[in-house]
PDB file of N, CA and C in Angstrom:
ATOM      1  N   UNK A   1    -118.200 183.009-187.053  1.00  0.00           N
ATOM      2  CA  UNK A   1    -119.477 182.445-186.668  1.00  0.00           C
ATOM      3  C   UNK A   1    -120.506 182.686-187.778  1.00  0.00           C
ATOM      4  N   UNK A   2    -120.149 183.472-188.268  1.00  0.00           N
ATOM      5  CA  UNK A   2    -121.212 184.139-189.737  1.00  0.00           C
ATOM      6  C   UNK A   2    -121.528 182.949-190.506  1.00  0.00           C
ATOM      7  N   UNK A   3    -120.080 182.541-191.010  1.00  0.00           N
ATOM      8  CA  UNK A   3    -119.817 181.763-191.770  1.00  0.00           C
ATOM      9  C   UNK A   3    -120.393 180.358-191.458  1.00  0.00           C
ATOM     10  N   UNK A   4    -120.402 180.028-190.656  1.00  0.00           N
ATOM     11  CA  UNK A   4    -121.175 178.665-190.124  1.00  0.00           C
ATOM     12  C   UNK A   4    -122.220 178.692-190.004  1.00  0.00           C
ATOM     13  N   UNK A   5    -122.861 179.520-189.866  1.00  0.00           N
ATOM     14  CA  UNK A   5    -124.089 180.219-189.986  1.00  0.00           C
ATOM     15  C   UNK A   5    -125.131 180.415-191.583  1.00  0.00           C
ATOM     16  N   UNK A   6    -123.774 180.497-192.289  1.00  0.00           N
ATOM     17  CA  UNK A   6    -124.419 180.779-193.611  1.00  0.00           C
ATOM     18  C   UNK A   6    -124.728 179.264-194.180  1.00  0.00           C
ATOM     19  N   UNK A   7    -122.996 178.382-194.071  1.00  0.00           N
ATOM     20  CA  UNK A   7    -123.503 176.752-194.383  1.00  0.00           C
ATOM     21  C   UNK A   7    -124.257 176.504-193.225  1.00  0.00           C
ATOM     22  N   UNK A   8    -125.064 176.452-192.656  1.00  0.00           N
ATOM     23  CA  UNK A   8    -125.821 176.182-192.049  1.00  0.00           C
ATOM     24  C   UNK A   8    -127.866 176.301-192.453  1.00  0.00           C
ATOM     25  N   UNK A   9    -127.614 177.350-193.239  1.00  0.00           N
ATOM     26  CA  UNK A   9    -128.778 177.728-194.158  1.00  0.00           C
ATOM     27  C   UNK A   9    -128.730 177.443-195.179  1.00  0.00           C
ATOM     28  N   UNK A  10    -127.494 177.119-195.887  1.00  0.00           N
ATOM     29  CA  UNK A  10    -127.612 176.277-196.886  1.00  0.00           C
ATOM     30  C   UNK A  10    -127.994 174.460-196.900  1.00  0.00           C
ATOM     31  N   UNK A  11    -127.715 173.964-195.841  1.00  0.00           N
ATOM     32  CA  UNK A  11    -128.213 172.754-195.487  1.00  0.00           C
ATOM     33  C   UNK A  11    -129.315 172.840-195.262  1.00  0.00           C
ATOM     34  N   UNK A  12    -129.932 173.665-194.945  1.00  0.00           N
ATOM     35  CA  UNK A  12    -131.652 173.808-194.492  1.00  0.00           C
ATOM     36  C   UNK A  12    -132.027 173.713-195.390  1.00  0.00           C
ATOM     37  N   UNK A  13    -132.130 174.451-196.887  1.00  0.00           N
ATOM     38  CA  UNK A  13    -132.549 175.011-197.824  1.00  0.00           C
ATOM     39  C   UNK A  13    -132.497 173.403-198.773  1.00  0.00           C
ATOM     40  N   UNK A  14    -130.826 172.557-198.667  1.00  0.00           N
ATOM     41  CA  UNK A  14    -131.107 171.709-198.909  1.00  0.00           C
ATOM     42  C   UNK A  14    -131.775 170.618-198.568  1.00  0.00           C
ATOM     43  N   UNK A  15    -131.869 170.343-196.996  1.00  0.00           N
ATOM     44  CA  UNK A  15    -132.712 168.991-196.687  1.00  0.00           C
ATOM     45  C   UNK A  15    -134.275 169.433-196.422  1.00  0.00           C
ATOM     46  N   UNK A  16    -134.649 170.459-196.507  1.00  0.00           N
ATOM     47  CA  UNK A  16    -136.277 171.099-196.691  1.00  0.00           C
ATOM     48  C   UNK A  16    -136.796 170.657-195.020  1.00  0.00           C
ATOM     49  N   UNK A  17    -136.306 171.065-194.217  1.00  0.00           N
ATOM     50  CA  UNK A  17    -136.356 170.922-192.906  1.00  0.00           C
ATOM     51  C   UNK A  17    -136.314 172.356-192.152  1.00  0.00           C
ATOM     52  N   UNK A  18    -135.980 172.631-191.472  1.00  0.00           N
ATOM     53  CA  UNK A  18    -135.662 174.203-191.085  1.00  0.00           C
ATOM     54  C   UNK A  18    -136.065 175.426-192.551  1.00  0.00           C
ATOM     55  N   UNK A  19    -136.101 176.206-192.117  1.00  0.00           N
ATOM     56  CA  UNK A  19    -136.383 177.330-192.990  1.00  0.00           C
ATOM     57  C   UNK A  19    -135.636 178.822-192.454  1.00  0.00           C
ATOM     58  N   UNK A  20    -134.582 178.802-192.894  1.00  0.00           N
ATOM     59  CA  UNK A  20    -133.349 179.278-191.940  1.00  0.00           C
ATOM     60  C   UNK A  20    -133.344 180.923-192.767  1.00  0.00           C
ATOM     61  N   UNK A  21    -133.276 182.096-192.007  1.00  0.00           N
ATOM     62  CA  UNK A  21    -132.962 183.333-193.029  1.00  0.00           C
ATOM     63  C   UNK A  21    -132.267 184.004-192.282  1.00  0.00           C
ATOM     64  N   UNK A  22    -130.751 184.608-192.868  1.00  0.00           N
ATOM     65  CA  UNK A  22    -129.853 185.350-192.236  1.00  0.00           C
ATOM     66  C   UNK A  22    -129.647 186.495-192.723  1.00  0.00           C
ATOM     67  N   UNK A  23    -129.623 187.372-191.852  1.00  0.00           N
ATOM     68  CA  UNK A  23    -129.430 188.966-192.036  1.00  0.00           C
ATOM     69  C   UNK A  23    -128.088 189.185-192.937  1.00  0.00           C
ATOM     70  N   UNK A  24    -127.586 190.333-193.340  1.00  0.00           N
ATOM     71  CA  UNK A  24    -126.318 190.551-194.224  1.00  0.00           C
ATOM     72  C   UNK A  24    -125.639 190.986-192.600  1.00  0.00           C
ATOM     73  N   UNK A  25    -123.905 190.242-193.504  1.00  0.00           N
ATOM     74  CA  UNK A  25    -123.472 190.752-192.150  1.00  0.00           C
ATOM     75  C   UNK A  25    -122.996 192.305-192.207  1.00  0.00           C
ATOM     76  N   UNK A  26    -123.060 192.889-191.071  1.00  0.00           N
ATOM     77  CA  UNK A  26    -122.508 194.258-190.847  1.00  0.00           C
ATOM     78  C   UNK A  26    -121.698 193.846-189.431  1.00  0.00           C
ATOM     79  N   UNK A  27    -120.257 194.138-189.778  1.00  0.00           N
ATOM     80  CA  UNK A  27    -119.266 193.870-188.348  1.00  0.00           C
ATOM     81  C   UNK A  27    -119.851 194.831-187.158  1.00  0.00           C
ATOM     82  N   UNK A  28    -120.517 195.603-187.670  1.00  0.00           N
ATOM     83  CA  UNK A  28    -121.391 196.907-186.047  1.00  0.00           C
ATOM     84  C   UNK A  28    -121.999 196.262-185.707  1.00  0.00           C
ATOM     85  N   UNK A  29    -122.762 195.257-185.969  1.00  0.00           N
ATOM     86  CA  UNK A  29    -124.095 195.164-185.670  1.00  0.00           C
ATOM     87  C   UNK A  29    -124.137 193.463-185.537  1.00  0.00           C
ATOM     88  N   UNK A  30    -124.786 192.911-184.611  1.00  0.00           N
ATOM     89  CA  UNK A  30    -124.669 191.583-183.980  1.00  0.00           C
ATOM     90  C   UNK A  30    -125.480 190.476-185.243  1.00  0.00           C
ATOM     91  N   UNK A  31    -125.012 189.523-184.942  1.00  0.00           N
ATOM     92  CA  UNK A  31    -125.257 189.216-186.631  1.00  0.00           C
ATOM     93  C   UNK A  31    -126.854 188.336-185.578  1.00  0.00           C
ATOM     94  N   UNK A  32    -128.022 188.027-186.748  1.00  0.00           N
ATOM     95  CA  UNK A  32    -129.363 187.826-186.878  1.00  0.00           C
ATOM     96  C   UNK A  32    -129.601 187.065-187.899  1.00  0.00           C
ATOM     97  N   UNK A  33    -130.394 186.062-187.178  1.00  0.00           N
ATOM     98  CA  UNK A  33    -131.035 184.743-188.428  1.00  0.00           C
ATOM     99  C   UNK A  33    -132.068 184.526-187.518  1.00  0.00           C
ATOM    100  N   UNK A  34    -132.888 184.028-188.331  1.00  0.00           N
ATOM    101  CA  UNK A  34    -134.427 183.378-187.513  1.00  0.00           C
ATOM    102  C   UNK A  34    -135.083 182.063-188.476  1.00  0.00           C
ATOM    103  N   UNK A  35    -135.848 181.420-187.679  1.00  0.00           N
ATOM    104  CA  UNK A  35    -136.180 180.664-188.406  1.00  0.00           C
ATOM    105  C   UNK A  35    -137.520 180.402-188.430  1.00  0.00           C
ATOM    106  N   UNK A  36    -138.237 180.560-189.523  1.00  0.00           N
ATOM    107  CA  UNK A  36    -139.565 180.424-189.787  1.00  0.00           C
ATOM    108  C   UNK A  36    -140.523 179.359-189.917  1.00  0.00           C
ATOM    109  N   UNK A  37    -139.717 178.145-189.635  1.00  0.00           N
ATOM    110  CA  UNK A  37    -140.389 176.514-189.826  1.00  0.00           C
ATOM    111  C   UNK A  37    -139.335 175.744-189.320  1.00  0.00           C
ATOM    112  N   UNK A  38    -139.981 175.207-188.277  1.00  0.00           N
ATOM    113  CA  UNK A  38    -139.346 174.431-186.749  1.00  0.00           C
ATOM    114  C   UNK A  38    -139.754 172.934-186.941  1.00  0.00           C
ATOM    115  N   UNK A  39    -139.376 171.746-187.363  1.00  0.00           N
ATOM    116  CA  UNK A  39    -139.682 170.624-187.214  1.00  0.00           C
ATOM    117  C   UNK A  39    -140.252 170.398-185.711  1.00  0.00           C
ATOM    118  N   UNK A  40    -139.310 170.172-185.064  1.00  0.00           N
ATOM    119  CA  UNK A  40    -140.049 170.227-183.317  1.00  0.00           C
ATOM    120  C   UNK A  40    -140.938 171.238-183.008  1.00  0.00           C
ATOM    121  N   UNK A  41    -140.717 171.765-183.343  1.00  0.00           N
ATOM    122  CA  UNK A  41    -141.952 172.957-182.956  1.00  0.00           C
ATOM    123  C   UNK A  41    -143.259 172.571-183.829  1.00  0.00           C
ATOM    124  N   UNK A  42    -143.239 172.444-185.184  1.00  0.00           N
ATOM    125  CA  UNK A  42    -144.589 171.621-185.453  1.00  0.00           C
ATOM    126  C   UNK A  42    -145.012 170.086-185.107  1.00  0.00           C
ATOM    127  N   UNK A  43    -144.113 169.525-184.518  1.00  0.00           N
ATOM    128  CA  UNK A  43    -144.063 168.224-184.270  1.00  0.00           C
ATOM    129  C   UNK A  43    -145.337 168.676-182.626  1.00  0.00           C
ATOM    130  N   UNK A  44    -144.643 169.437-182.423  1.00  0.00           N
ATOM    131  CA  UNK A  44    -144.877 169.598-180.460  1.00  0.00           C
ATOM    132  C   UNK A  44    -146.256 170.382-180.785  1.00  0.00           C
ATOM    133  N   UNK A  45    -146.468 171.235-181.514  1.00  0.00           N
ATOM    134  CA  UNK A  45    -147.822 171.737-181.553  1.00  0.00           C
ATOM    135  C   UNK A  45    -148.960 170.988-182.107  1.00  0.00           C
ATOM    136  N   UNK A  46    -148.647 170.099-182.714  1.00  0.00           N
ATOM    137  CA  UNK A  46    -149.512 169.038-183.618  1.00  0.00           C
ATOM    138  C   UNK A  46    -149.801 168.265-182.841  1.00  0.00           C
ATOM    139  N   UNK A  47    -148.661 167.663-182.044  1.00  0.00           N
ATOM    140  CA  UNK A  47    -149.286 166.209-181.159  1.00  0.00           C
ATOM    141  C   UNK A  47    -149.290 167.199-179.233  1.00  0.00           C
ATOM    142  N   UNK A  48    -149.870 168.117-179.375  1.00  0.00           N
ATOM    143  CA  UNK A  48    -149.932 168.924-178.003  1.00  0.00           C
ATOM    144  C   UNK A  48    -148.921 168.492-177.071  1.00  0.00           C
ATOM    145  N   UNK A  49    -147.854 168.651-177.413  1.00  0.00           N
ATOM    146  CA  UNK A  49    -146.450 168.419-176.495  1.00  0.00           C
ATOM    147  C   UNK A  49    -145.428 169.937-176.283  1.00  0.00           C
ATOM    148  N   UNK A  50    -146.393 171.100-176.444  1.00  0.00           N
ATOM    149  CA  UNK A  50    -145.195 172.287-176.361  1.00  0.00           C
ATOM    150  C   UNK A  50    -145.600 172.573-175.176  1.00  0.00           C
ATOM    151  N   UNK A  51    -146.086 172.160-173.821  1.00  0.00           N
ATOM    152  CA  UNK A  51    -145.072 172.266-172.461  1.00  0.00           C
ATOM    153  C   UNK A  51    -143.640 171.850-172.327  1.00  0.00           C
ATOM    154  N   UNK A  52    -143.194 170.437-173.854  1.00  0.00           N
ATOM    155  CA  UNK A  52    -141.779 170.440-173.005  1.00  0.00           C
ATOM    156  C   UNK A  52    -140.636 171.298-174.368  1.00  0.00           C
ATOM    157  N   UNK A  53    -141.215 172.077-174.679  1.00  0.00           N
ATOM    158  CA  UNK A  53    -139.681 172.986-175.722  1.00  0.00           C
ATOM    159  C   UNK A  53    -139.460 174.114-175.227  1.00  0.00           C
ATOM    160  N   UNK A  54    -139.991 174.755-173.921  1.00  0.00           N
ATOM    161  CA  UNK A  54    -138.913 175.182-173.301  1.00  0.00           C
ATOM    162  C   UNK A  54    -137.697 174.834-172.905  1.00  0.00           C
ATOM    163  N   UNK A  55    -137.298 173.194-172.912  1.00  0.00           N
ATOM    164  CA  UNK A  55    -136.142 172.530-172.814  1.00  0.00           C
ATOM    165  C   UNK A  55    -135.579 172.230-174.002  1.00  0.00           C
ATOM    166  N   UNK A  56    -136.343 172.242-174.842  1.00  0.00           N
ATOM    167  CA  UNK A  56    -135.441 172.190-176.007  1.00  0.00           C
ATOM    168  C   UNK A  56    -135.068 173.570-176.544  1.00  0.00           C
ATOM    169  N   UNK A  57    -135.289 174.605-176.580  1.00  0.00           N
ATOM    170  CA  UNK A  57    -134.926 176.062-177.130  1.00  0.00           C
ATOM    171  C   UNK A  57    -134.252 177.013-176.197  1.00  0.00           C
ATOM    172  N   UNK A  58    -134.378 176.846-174.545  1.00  0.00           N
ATOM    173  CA  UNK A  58    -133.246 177.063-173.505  1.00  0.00           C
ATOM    174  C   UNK A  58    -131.810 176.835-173.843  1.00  0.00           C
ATOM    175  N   UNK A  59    -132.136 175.552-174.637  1.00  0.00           N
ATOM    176  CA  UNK A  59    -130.357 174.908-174.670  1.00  0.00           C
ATOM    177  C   UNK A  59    -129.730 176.281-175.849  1.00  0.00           C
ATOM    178  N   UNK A  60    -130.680 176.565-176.497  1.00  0.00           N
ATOM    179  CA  UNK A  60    -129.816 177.829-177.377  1.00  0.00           C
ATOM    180  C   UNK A  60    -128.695 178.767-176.533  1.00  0.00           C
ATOM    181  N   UNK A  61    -129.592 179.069-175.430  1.00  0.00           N
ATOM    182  CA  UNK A  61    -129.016 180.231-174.885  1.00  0.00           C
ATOM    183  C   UNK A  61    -127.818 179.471-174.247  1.00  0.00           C
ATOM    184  N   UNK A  62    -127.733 178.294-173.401  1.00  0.00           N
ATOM    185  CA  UNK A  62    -126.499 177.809-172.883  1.00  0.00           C
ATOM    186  C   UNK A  62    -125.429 177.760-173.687  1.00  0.00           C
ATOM    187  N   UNK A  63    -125.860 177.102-175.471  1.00  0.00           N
ATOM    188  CA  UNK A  63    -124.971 177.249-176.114  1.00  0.00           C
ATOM    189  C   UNK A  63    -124.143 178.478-176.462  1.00  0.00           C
ATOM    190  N   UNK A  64    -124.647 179.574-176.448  1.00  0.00           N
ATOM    191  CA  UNK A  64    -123.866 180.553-176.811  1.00  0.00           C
ATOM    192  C   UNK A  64    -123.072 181.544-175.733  1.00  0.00           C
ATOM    193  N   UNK A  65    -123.649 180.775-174.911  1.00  0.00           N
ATOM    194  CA  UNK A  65    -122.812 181.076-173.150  1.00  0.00           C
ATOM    195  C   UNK A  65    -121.527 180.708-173.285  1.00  0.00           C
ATOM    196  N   UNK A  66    -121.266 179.423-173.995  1.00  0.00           N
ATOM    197  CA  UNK A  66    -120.177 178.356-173.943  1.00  0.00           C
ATOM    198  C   UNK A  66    -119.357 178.964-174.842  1.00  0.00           C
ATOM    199  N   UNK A  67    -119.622 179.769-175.901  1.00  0.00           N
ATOM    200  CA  UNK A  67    -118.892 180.307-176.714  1.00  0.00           C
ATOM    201  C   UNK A  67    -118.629 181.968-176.041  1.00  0.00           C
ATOM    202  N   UNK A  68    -118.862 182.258-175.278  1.00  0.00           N
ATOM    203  CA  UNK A  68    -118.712 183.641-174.637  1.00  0.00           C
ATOM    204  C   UNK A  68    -119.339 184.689-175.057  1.00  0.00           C
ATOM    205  N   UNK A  69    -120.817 184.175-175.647  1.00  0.00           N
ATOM    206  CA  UNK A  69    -121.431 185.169-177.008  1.00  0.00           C
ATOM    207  C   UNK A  69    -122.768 185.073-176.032  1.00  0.00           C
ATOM    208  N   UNK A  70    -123.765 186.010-176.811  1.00  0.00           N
ATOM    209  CA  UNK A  70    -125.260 185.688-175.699  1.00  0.00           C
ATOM    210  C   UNK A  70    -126.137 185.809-176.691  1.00  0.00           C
ATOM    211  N   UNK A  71    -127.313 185.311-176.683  1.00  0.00           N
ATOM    212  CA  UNK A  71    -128.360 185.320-177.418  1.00  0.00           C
ATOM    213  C   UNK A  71    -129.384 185.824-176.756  1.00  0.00           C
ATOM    214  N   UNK A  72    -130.273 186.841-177.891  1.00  0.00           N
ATOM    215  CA  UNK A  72    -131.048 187.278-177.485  1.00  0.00           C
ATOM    216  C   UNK A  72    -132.528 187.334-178.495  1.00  0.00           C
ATOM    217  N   UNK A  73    -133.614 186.422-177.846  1.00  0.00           N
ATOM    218  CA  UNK A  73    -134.311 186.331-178.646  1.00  0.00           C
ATOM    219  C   UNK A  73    -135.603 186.292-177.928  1.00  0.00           C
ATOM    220  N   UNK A  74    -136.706 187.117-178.711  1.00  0.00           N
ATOM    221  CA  UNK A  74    -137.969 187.688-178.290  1.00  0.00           C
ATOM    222  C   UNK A  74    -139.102 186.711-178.905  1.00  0.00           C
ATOM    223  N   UNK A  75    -138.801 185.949-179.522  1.00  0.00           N
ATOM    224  CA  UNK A  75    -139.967 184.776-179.900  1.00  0.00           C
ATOM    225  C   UNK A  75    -139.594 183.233-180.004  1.00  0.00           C
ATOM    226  N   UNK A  76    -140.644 182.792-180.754  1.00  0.00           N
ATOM    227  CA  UNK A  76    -140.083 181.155-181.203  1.00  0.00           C
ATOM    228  C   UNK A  76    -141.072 180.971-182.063  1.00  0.00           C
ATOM    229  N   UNK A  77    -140.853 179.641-182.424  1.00  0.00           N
ATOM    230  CA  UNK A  77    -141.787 179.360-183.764  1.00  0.00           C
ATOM    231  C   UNK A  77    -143.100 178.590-182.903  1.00  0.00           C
ATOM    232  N   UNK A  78    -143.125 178.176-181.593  1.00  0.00           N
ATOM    233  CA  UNK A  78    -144.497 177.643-181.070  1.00  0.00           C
ATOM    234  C   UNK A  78    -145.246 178.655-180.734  1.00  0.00           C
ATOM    235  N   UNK A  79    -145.153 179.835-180.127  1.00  0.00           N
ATOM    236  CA  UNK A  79    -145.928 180.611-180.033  1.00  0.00           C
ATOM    237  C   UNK A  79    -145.350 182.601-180.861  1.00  0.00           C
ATOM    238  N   UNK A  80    -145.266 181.785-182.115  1.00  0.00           N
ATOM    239  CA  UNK A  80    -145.527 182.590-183.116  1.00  0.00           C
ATOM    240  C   UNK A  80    -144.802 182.260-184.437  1.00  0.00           C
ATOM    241  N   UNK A  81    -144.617 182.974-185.197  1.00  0.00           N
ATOM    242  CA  UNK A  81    -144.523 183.040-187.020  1.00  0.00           C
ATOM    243  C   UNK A  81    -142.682 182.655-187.066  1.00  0.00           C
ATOM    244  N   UNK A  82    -141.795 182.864-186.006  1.00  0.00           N
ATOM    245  CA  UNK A  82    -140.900 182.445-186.398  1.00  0.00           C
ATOM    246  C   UNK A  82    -140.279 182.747-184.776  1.00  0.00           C
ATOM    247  N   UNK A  83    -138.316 182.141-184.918  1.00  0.00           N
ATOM    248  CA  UNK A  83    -137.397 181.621-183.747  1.00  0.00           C
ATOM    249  C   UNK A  83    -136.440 183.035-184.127  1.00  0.00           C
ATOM    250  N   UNK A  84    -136.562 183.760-183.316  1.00  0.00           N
ATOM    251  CA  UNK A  84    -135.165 184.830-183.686  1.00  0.00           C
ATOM    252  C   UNK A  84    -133.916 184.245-182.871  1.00  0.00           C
ATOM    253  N   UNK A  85    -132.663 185.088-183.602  1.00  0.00           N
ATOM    254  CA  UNK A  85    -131.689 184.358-183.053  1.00  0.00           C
ATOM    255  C   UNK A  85    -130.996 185.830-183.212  1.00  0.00           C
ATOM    256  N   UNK A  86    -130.298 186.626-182.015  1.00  0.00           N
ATOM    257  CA  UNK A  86    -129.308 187.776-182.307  1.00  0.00           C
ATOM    258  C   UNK A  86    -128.392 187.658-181.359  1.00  0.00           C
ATOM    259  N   UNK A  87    -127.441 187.047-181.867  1.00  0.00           N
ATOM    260  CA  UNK A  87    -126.161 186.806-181.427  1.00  0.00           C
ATOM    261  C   UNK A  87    -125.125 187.975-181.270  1.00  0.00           C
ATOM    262  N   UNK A  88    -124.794 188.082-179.979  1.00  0.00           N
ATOM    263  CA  UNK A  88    -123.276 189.232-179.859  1.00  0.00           C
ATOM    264  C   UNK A  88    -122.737 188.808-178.967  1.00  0.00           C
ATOM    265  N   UNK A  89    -121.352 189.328-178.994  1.00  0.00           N
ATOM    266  CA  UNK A  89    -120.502 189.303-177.732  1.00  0.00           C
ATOM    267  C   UNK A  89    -121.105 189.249-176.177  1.00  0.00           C
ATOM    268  N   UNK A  90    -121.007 188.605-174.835  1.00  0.00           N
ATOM    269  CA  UNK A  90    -121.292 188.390-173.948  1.00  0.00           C
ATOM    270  C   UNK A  90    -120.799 190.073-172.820  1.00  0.00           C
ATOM    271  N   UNK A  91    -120.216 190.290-173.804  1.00  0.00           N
ATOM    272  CA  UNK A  91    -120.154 191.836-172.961  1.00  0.00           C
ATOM    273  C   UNK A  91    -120.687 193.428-174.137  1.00  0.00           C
ATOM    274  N   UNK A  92    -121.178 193.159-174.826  1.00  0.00           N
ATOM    275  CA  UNK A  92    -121.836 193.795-175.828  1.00  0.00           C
ATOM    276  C   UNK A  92    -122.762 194.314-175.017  1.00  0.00           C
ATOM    277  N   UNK A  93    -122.868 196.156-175.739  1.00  0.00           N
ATOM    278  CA  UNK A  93    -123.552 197.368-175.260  1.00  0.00           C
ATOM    279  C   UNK A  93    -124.868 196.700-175.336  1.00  0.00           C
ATOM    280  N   UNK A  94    -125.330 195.980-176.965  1.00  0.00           N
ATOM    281  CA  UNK A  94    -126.609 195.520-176.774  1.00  0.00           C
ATOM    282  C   UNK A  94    -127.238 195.387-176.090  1.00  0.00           C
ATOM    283  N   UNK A  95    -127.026 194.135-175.166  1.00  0.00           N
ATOM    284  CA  UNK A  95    -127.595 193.296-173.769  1.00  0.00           C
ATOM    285  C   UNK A  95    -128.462 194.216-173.174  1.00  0.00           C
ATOM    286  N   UNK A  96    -127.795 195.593-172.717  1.00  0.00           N
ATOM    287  CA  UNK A  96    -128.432 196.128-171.873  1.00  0.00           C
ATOM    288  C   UNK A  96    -129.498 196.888-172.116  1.00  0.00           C
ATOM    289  N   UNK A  97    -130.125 196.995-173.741  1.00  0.00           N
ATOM    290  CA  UNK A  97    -131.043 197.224-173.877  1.00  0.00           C
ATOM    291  C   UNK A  97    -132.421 196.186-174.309  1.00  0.00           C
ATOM    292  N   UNK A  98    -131.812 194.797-173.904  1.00  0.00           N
ATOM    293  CA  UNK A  98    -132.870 193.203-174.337  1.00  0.00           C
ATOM    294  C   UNK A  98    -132.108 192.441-173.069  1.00  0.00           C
ATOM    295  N   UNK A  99    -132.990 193.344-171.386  1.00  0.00           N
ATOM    296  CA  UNK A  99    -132.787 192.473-170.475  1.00  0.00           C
ATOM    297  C   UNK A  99    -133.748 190.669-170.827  1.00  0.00           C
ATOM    298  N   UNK A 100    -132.990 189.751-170.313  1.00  0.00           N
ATOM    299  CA  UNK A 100    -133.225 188.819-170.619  1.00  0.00           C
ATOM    300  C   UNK A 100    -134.471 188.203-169.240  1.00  0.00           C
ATOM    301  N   UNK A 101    -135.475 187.226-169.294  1.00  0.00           N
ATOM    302  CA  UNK A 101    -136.653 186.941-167.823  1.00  0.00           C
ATOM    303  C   UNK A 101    -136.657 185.485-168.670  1.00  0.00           C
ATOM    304  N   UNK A 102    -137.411 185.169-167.867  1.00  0.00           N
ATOM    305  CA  UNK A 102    -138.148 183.462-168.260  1.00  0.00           C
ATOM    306  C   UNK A 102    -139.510 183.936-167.548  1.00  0.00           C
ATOM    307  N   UNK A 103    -140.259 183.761-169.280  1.00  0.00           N
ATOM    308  CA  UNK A 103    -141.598 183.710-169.724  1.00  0.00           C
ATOM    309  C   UNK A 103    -142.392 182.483-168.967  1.00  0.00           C
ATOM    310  N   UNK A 104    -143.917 182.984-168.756  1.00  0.00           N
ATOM    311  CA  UNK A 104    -144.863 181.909-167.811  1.00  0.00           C
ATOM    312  C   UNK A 104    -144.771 180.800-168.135  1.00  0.00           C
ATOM    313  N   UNK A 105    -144.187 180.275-169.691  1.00  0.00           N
ATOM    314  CA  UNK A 105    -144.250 178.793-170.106  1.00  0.00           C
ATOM    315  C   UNK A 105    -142.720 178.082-169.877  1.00  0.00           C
ATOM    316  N   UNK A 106    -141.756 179.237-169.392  1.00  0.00           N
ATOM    317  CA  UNK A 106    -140.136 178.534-169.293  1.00  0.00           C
ATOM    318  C   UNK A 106    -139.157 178.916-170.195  1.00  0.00           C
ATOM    319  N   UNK A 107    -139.367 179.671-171.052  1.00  0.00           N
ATOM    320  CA  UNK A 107    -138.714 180.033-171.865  1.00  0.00           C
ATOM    321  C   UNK A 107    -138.040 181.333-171.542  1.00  0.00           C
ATOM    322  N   UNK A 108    -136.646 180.822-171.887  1.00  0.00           N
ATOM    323  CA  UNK A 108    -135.722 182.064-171.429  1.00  0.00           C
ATOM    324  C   UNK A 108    -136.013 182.919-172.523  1.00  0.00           C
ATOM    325  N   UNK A 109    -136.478 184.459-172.725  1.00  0.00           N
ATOM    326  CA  UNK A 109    -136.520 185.374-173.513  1.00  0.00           C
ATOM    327  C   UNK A 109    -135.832 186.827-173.019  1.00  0.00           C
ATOM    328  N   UNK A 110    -136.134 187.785-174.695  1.00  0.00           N
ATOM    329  CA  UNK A 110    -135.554 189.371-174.143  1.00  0.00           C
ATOM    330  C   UNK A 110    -136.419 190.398-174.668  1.00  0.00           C
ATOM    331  N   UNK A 111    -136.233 191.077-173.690  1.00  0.00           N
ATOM    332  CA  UNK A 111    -137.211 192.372-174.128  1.00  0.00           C
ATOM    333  C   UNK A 111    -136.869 193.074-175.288  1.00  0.00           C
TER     334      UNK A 111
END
């Protein structure tokens, strides 16, 4: 998953769209990228449309359901400086210290 992850920031870097930065991997430790410049997310804050990207940034977390992995992430790029992304195993010690709620605007987040 690293690895897709990494061409994945390299496409960013090339089409000047996303602004993608990934942690080094360490196999202990759940791998981390965030992203600091959100097309939709400036799209939605510019033309006052971020009531609806709680539906678009939810779908993160389903996705990594589907892969048996969980995401856990404490911001986004509409209401702040960047989108964290910390991916681990779906039964990983982590979890239980970034219980996961849905925030007043809809957004699934973790402590």
């Amino acid at each position: 998953m690293y690895l897709a992850f990494q061409n994945a920031e390299k496409q960013c870097s090339r089409w000047h769209d996303y602004e993608m930065h990934i942690a080094p991997y360490d196999k202990d430790k759940p791998i981390y990228y965030e992203f600091t410049a959100c097309p939709a997310a400036e799209f939605a804050v510019k033309h006052g449309l971020t009531d609806i990207m709680p539906a678009l940034c939810n779908v993160d977390f389903a996705s990594m359901e589907l892969l048996h992995a969980r995401l856990v992430r404490k911001g986004t790029c509409v209401d702040g400086c960047k989108c964290d992304y910390t991916i681990c195993g779906d039964k990983d010690p982590y979890l239980r210290d970034h219980p996961e709620y849905r925030d007043e605007a809809g957004y699934r987040r973790n402590r």
